[in-house]
C-alpha atoms as a PDB file:
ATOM      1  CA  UNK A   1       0.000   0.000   0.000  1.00  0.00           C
ATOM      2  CA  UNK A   2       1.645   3.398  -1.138  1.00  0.00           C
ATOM      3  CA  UNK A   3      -0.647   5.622   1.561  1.00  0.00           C
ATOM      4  CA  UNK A   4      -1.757   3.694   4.638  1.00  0.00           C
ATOM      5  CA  UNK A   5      -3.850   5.779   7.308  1.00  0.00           C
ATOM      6  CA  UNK A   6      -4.034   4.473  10.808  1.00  0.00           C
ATOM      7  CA  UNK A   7      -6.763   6.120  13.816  1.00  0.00           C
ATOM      8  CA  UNK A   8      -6.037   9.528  12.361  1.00  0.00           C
ATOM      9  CA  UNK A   9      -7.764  12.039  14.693  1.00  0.00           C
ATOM     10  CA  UNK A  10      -7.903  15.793  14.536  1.00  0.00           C
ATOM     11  CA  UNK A  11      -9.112  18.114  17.509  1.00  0.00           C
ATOM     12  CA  UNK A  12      -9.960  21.607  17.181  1.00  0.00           C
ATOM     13  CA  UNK A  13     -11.181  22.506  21.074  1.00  0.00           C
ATOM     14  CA  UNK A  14     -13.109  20.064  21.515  1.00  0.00           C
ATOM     15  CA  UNK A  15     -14.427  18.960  17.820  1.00  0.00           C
ATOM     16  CA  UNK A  16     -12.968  16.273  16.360  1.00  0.00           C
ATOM     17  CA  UNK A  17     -12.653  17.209  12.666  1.00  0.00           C
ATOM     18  CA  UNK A  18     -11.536  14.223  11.839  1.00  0.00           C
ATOM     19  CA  UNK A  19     -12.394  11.377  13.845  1.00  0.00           C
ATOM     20  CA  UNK A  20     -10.274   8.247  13.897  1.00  0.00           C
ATOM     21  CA  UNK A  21     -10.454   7.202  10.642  1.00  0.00           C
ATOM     22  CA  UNK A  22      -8.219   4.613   9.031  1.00  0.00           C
ATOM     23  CA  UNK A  23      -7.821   3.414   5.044  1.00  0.00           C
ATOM     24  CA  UNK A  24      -5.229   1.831   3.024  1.00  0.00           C
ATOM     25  CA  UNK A  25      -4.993   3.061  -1.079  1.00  0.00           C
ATOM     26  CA  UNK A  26      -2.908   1.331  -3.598  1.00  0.00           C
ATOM     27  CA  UNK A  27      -0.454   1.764  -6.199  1.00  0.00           C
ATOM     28  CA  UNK A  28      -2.745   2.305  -9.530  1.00  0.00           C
ATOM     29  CA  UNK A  29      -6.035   3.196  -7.437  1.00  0.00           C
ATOM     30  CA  UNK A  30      -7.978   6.530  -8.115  1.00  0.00           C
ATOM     31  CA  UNK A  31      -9.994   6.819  -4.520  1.00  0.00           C
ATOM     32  CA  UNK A  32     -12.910   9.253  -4.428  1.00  0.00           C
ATOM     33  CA  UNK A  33     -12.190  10.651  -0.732  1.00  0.00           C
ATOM     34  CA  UNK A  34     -15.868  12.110  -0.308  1.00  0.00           C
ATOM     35  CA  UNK A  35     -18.059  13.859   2.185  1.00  0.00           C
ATOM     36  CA  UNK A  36     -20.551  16.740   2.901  1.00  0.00           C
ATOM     37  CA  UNK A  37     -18.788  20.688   3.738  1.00  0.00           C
ATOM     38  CA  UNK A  38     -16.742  20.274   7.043  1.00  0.00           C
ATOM     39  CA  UNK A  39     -17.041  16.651   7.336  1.00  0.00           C
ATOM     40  CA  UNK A  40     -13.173  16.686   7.635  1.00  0.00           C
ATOM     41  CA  UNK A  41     -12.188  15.904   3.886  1.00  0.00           C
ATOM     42  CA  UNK A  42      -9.448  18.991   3.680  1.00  0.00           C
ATOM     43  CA  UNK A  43      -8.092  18.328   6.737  1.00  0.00           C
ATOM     44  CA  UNK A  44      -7.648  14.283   6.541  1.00  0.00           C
ATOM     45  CA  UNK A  45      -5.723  15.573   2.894  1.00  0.00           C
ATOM     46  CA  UNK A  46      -3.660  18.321   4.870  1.00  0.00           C
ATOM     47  CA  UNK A  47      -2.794  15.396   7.264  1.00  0.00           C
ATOM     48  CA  UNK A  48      -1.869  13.450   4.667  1.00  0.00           C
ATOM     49  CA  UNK A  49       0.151  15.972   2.682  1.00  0.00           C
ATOM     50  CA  UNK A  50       2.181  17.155   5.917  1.00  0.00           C
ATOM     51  CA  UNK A  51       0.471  20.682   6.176  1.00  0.00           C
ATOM     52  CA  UNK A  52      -1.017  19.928   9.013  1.00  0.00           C
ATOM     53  CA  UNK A  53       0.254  18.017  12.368  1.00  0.00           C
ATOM     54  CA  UNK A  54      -2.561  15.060  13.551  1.00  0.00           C
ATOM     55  CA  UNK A  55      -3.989  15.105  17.084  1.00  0.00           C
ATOM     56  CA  UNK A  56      -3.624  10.829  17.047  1.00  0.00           C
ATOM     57  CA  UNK A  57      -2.626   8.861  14.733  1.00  0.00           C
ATOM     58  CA  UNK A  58      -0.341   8.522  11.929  1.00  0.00           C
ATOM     59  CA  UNK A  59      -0.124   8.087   8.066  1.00  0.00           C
ATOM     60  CA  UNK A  60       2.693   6.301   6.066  1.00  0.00           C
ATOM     61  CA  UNK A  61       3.266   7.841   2.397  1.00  0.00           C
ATOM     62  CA  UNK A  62       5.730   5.119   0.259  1.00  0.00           C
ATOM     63  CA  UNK A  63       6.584   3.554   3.975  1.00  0.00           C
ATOM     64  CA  UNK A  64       7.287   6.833   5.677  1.00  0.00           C
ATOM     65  CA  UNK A  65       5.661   8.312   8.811  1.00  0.00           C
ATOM     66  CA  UNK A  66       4.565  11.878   7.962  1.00  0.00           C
ATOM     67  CA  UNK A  67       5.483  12.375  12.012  1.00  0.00           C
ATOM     68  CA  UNK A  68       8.678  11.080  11.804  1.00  0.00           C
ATOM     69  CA  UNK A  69       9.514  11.778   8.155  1.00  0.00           C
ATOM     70  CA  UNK A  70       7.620  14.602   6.939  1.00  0.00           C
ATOM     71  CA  UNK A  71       9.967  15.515   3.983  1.00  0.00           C
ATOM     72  CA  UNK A  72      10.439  12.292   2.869  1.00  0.00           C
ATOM     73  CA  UNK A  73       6.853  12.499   2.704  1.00  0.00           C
ATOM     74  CA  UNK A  74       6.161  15.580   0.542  1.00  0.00           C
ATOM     75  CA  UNK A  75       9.045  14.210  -2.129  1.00  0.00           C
ATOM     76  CA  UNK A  76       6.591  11.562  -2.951  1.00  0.00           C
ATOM     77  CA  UNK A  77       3.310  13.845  -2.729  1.00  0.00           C
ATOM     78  CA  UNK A  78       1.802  16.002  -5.599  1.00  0.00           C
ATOM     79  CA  UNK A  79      -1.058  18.519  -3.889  1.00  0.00           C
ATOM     80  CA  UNK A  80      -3.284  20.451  -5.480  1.00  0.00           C
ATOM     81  CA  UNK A  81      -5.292  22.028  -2.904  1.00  0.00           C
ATOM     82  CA  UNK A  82      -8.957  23.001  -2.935  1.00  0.00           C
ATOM     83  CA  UNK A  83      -8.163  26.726  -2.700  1.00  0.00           C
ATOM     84  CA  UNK A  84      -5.349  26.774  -5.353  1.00  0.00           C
ATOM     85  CA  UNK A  85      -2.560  29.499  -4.505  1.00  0.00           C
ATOM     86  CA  UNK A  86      -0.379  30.540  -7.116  1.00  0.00           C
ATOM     87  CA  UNK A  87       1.729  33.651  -7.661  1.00  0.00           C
ATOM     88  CA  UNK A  88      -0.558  35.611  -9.736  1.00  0.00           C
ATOM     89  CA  UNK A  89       2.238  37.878 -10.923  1.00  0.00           C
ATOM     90  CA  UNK A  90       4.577  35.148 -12.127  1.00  0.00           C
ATOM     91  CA  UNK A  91       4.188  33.886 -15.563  1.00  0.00           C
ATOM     92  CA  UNK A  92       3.462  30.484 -16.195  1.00  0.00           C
ATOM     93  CA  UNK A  93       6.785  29.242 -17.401  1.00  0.00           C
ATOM     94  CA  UNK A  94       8.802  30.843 -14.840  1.00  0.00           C
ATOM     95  CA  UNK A  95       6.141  29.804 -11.847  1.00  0.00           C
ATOM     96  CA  UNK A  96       6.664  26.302 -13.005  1.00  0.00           C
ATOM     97  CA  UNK A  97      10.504  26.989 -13.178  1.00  0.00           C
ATOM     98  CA  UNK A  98      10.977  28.066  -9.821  1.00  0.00           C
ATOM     99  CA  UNK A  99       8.528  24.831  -8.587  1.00  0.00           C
ATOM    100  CA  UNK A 100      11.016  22.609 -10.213  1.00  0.00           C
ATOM    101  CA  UNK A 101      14.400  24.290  -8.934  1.00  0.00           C
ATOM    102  CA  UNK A 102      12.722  24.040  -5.398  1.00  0.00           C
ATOM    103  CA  UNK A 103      12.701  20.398  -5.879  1.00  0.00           C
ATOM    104  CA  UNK A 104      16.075  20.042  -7.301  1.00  0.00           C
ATOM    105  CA  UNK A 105      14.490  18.393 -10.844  1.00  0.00           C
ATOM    106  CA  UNK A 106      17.210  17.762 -13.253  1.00  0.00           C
ATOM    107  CA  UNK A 107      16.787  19.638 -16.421  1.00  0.00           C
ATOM    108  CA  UNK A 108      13.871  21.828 -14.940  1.00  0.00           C
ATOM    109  CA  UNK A 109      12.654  23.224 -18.389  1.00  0.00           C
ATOM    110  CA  UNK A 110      12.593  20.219 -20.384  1.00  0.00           C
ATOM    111  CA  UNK A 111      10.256  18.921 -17.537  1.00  0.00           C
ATOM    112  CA  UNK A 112       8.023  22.474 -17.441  1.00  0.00           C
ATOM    113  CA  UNK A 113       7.922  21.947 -20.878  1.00  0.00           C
ATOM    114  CA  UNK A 114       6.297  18.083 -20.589  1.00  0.00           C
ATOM    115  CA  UNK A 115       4.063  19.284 -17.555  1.00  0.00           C
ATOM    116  CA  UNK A 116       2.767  22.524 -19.396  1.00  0.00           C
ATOM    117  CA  UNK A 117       2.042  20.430 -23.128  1.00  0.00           C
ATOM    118  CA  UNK A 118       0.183  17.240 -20.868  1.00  0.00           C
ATOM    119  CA  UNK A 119      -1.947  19.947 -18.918  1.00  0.00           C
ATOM    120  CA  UNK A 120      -2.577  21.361 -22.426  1.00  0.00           C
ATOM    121  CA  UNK A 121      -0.889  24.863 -21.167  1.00  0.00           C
ATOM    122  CA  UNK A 122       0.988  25.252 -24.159  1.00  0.00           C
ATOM    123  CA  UNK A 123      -1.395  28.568 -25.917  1.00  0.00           C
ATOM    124  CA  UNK A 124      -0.497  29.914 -22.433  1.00  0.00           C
ATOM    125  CA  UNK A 125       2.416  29.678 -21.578  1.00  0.00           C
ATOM    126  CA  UNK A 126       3.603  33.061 -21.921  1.00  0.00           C
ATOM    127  CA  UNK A 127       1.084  34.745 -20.143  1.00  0.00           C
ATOM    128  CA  UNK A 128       0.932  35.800 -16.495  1.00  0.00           C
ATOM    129  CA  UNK A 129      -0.758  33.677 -13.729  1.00  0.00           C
ATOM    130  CA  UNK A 130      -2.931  36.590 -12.802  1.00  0.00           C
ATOM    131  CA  UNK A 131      -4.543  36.944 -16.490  1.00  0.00           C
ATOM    132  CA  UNK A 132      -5.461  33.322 -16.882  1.00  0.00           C
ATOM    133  CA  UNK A 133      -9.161  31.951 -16.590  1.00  0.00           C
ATOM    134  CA  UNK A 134     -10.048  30.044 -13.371  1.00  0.00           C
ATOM    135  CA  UNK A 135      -9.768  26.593 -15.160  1.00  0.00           C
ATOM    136  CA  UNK A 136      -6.554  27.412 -16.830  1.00  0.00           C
ATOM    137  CA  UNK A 137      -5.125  28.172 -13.077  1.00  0.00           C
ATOM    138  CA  UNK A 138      -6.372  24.608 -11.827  1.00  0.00           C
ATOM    139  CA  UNK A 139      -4.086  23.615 -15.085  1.00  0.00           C
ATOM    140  CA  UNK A 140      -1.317  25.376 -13.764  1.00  0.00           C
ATOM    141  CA  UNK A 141      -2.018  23.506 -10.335  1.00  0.00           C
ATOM    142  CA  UNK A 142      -1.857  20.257 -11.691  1.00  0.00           C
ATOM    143  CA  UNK A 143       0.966  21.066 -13.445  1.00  0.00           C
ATOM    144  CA  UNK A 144       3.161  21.957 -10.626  1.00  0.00           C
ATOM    145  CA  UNK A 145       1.916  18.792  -8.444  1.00  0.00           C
ATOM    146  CA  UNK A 146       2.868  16.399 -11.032  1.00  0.00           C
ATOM    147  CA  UNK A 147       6.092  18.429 -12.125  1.00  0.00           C
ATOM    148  CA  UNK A 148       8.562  16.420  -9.753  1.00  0.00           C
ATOM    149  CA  UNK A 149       6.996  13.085 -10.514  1.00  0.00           C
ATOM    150  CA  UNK A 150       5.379  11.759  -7.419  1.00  0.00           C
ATOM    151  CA  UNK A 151       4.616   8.291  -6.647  1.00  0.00           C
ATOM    152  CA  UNK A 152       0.944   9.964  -4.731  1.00  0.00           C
ATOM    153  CA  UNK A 153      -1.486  12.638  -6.196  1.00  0.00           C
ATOM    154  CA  UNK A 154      -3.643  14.709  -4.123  1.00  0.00           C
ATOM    155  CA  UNK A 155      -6.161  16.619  -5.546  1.00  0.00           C
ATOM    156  CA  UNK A 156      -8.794  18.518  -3.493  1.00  0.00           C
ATOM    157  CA  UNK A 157     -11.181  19.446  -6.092  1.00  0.00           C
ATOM    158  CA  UNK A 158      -9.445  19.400  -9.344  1.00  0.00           C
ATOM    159  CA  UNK A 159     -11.800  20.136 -11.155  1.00  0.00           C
ATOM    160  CA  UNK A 160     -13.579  23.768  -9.991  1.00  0.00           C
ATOM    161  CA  UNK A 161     -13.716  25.659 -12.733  1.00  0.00           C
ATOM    162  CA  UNK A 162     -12.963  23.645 -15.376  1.00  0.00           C
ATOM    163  CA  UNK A 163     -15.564  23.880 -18.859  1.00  0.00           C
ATOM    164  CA  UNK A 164     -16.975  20.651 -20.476  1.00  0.00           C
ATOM    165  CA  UNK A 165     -14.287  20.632 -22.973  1.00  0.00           C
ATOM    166  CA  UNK A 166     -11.373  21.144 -20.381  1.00  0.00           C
ATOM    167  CA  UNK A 167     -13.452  18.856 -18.089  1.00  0.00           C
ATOM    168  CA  UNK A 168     -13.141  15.466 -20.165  1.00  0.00           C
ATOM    169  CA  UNK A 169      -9.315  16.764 -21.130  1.00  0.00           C
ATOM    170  CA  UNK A 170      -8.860  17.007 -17.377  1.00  0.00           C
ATOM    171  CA  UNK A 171     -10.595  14.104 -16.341  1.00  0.00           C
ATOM    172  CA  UNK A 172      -8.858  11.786 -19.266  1.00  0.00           C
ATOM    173  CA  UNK A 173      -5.748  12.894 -17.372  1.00  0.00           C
ATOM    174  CA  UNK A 174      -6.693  12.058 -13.947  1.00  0.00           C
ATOM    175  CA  UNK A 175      -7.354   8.441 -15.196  1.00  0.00           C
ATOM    176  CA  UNK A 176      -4.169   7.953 -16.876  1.00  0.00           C
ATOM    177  CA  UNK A 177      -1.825   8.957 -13.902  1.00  0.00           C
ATOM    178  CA  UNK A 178      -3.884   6.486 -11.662  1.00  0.00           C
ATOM    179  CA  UNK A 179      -2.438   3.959 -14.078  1.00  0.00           C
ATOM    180  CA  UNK A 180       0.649   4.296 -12.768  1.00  0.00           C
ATOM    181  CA  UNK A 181       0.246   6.676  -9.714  1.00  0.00           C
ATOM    182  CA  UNK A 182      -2.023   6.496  -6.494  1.00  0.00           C
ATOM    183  CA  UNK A 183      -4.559   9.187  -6.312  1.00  0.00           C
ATOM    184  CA  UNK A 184      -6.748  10.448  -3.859  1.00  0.00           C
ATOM    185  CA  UNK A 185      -9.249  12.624  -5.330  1.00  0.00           C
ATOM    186  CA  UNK A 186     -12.071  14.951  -3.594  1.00  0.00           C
ATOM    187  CA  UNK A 187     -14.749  16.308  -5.329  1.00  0.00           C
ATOM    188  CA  UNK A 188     -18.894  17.306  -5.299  1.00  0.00           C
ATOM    189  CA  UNK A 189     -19.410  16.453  -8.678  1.00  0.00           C
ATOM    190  CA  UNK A 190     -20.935  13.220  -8.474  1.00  0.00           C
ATOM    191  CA  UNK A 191     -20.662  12.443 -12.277  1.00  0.00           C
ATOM    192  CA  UNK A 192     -16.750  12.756 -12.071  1.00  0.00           C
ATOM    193  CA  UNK A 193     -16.218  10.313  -9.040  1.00  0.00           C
ATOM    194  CA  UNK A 194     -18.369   7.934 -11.017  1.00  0.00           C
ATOM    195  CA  UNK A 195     -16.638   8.748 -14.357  1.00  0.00           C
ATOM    196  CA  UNK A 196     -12.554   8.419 -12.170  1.00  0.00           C
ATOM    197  CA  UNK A 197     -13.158   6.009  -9.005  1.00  0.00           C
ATOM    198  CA  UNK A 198     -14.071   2.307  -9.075  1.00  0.00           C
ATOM    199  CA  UNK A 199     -13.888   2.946  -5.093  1.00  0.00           C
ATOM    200  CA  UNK A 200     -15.202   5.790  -2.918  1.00  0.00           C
ATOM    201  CA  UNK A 201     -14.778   6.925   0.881  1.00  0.00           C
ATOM    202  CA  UNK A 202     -17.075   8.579   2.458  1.00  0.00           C
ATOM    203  CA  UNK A 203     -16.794  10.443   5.778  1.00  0.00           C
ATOM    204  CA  UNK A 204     -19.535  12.460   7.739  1.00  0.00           C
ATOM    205  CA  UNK A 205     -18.334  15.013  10.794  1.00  0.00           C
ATOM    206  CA  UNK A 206     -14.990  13.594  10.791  1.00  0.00           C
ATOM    207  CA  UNK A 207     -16.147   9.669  10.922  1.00  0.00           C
ATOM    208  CA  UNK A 208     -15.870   7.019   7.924  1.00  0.00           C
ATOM    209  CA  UNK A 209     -19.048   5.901   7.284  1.00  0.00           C
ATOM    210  CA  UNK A 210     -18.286   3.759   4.065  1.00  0.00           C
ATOM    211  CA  UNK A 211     -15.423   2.303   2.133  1.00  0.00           C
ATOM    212  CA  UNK A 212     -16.028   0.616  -0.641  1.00  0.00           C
ATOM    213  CA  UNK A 213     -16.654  -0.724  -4.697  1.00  0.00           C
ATOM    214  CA  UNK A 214     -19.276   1.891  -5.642  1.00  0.00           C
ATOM    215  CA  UNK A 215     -20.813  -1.095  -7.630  1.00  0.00           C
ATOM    216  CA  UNK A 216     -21.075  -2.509  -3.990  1.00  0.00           C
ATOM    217  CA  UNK A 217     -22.382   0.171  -2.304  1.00  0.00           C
ATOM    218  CA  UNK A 218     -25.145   1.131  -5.004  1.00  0.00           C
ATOM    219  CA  UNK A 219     -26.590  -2.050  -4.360  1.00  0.00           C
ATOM    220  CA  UNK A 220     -26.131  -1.934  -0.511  1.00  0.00           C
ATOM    221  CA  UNK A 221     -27.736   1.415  -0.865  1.00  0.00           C
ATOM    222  CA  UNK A 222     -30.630   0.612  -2.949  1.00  0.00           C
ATOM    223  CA  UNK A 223     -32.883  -1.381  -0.639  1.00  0.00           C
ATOM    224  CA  UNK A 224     -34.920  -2.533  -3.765  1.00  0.00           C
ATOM    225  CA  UNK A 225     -35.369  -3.226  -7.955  1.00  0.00           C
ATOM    226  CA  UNK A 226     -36.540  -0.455  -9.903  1.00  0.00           C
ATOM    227  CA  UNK A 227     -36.885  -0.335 -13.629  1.00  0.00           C
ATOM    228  CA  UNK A 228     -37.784   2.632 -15.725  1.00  0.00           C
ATOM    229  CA  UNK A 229     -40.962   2.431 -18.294  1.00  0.00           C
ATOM    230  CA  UNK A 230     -42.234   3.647 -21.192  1.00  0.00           C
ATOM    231  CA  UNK A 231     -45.783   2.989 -23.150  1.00  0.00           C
ATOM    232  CA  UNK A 232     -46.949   4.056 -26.299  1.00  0.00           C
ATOM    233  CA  UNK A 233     -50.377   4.244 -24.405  1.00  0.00           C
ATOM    234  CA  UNK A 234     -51.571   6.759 -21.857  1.00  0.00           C
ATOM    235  CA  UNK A 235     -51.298   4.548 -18.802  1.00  0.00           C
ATOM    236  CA  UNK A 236     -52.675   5.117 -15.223  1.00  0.00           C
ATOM    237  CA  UNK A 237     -50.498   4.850 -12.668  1.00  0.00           C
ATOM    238  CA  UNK A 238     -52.688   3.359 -10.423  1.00  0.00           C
ATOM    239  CA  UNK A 239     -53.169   0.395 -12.876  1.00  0.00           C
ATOM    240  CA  UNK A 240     -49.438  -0.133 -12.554  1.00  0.00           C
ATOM    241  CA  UNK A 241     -48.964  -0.807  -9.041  1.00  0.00           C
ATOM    242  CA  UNK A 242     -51.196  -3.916  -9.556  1.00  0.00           C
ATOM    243  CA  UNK A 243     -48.329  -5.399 -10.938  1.00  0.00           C
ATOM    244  CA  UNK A 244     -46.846  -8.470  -8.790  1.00  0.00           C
ATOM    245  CA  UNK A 245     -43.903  -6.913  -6.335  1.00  0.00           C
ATOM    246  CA  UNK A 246     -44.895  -3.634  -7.774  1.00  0.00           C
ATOM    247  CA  UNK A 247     -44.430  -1.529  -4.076  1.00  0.00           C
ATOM    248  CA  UNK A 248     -43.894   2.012  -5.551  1.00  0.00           C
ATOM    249  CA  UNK A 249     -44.563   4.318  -8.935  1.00  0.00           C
ATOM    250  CA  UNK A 250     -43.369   7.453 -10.035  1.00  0.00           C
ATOM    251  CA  UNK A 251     -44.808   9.307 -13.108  1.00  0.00           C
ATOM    252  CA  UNK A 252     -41.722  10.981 -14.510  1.00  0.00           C
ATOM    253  CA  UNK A 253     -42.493  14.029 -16.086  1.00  0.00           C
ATOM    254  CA  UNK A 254     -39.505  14.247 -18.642  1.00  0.00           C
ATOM    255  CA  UNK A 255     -41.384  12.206 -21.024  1.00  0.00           C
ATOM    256  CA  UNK A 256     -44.953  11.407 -22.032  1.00  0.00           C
ATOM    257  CA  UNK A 257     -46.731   7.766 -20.381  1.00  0.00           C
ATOM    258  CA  UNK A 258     -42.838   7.318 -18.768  1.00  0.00           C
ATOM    259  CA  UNK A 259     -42.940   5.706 -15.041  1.00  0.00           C
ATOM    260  CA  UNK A 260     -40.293   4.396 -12.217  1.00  0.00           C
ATOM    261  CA  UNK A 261     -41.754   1.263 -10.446  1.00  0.00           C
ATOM    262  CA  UNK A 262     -39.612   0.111  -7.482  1.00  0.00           C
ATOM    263  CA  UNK A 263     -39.909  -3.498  -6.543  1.00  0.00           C
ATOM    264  CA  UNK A 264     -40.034  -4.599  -2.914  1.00  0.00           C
ATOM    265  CA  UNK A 265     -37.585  -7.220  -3.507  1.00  0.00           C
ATOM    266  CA  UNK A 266     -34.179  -6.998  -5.682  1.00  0.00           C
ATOM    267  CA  UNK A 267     -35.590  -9.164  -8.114  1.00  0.00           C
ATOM    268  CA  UNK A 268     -35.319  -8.266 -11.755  1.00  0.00           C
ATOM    269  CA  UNK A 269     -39.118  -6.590 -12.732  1.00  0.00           C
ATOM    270  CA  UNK A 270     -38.510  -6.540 -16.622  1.00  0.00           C
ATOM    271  CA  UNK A 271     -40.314 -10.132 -17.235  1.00  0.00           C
ATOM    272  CA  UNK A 272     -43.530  -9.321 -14.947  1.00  0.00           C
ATOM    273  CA  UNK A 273     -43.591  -6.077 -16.498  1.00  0.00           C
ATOM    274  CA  UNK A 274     -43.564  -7.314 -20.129  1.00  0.00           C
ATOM    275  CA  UNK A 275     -46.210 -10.172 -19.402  1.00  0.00           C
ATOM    276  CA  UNK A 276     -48.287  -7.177 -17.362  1.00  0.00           C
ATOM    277  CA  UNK A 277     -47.853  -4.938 -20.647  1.00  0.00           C
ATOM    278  CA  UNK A 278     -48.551  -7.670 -22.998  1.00  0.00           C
ATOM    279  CA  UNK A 279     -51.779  -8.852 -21.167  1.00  0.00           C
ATOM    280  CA  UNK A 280     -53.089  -5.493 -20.906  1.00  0.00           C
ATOM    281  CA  UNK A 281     -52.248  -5.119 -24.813  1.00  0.00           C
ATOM    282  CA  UNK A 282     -49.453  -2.414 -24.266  1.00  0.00           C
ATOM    283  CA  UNK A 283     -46.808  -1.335 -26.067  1.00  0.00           C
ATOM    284  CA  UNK A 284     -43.944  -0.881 -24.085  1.00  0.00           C
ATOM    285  CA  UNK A 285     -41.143   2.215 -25.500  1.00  0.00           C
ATOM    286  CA  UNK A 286     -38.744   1.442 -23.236  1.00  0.00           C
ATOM    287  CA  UNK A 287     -38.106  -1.234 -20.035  1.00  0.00           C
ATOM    288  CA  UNK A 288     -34.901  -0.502 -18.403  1.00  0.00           C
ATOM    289  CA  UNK A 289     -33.828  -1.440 -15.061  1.00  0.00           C
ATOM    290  CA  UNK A 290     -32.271   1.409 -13.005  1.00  0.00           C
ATOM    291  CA  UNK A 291     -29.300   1.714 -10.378  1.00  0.00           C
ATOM    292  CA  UNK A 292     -28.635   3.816  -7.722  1.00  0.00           C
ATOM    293  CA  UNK A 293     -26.151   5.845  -8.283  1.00  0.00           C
ATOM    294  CA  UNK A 294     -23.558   7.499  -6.335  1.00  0.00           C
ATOM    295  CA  UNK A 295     -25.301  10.730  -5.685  1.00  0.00           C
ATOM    296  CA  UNK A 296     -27.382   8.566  -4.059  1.00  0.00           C
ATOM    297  CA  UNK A 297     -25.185   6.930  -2.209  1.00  0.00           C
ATOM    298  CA  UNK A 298     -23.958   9.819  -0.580  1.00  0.00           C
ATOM    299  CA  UNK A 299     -27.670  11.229   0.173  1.00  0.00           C
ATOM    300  CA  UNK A 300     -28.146   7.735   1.806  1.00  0.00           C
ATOM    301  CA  UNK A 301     -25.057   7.740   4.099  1.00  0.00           C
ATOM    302  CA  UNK A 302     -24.732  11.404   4.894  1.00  0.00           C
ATOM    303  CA  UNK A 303     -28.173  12.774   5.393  1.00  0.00           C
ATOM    304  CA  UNK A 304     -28.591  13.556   9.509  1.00  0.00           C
END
């Protein structure tokens, strides 16, 4: 395991911010680290990155302590924090420039050069920090975590900013430095843990309250079947929750005769459905069965 968390506990007074949690993330895995505002997601990545001291606990980075080895610790650690500071009145080139001469990179510009073209910097190069969009600045924040090479990314919020375009650029990126790289990635856009993590945290006021596949915890989360229709007909609702196992339906008002049925079991509804539709001489449009997804998910777990 490249990061391994262990009762990590942080006390402000007497809050616990972050509440002795404890994970393990491995080479090649993109973790969505995710919670609710102040549930202690910053300051578990802080912890992490060295920034800030723990109350209890510890965390190894690459088999260091970050107590006991903090440097060691930030060599192997690209951060991009959620509140991205830059020197607005550097240019990009020479911003990236100094960022490599602080770590002591061997031929600094042909790596700038690498980072700035990957990030897709290269049409802005020359200008200063200060005069760049907000999404071009989160470029120039990835760019300097990844500049020196680290074994661990950390990126709180990567994304703010970005537009759809620079969004699947960004996010095509992401995935192909957790091919080789460990990442631990925070973010509220639902749609881009889905689209990045196969495995998600989630904490609520500084406690873990799942760890998991999000495959798993879909179906942990959704208690049970539900399948999306459509008829060609006008249908009454009513008439539909005559149907065998049929507990729930929702008239869905994107599209015309379109319902959600949710089955009290976890039992597959399309065949009951279809002999319901075909007995009642219907024509069914559509018969999908529908997951939870991780929005969801995180409704479910961290709702008071």
């Amino acid at each position: 395991m490249l990061v391994k968390v262990s009762n990590l506990t942080k006390t402000y007074g007497t809050q616990n911010a972050v509440d002795n949690i404890s994970f393990e993330v491995a080479r090649g895995e993109i973790l969505g680290f995710l919670g609710p505002n102040g549930a202690g997601k910053t300051t578990t990545m802080k912890i992490i990155t060295g920034f800030v001291p723990a109350s209890a606990g510890d965390v190894e980075v690459c088999g260091f302590s970050v107590k006991t080895h903090e440097l060691e610790v930030k060599r192997k650690i690209g951060y991009l924090p959620e509140h991205n500071p830059l020197y607005k009145d550097m240019y990009v080139r020479e911003y990236l420039q100094m960022v490599g001469n602080l770590y002591k990179i061997k031929d600094t510009n042909k790596r700038v050069e690498q980072m700035i073209e990957r990030v897709g910097l290269g049409v802005e190069r020359h200008k200063p920090i200060g005069a760049l969009s907000k999404g071009y600045r989160q470029r120039v924040g990835l760019a300097q975590a990844m500049l020196h090479d680290p074994e661990v990314l950390i990126l709180d919020e990567p994304t703010t900013g970005l537009d759809p375009n620079q969004l699947v650029e960004i996010r095509a990126l992401i995935k192909e430095l957790g091919e080789e790289k460990t990442v631990i990635f925070s973010s509220h856009i639902m749609q881009e843990v889905e689209a990045l993590c196969n495995r998600v945290i989630i904490i609520k006021r500084g406690k873990l309250v799942a760890d998991d596949q999000i495959a798993n915890l879909r179906q942990r989360t959704q208690k049970g079947s539900v399948l999306k229709v459509q008829f060609k007909q006008t249908v009454a609702a009513d008439s539909l929750k005559k149907i065998p196992t049929v507990e729930r339906v929702e008239i869905s008002l994107a599209e015309k005769n379109s319902f959600l049925l949710y089955g009290n079991t976890q039992e597959d509804l399309r065949e009951t459905v279809f002999n319901w539709a075909v007995h009642q001489k219907l024509t069914l449009l559509e018969l999908s069965q529908q997951q939870a997804d991780i929005a969801d998910v995180f409704q479910e777990l961290t709702n008071v």
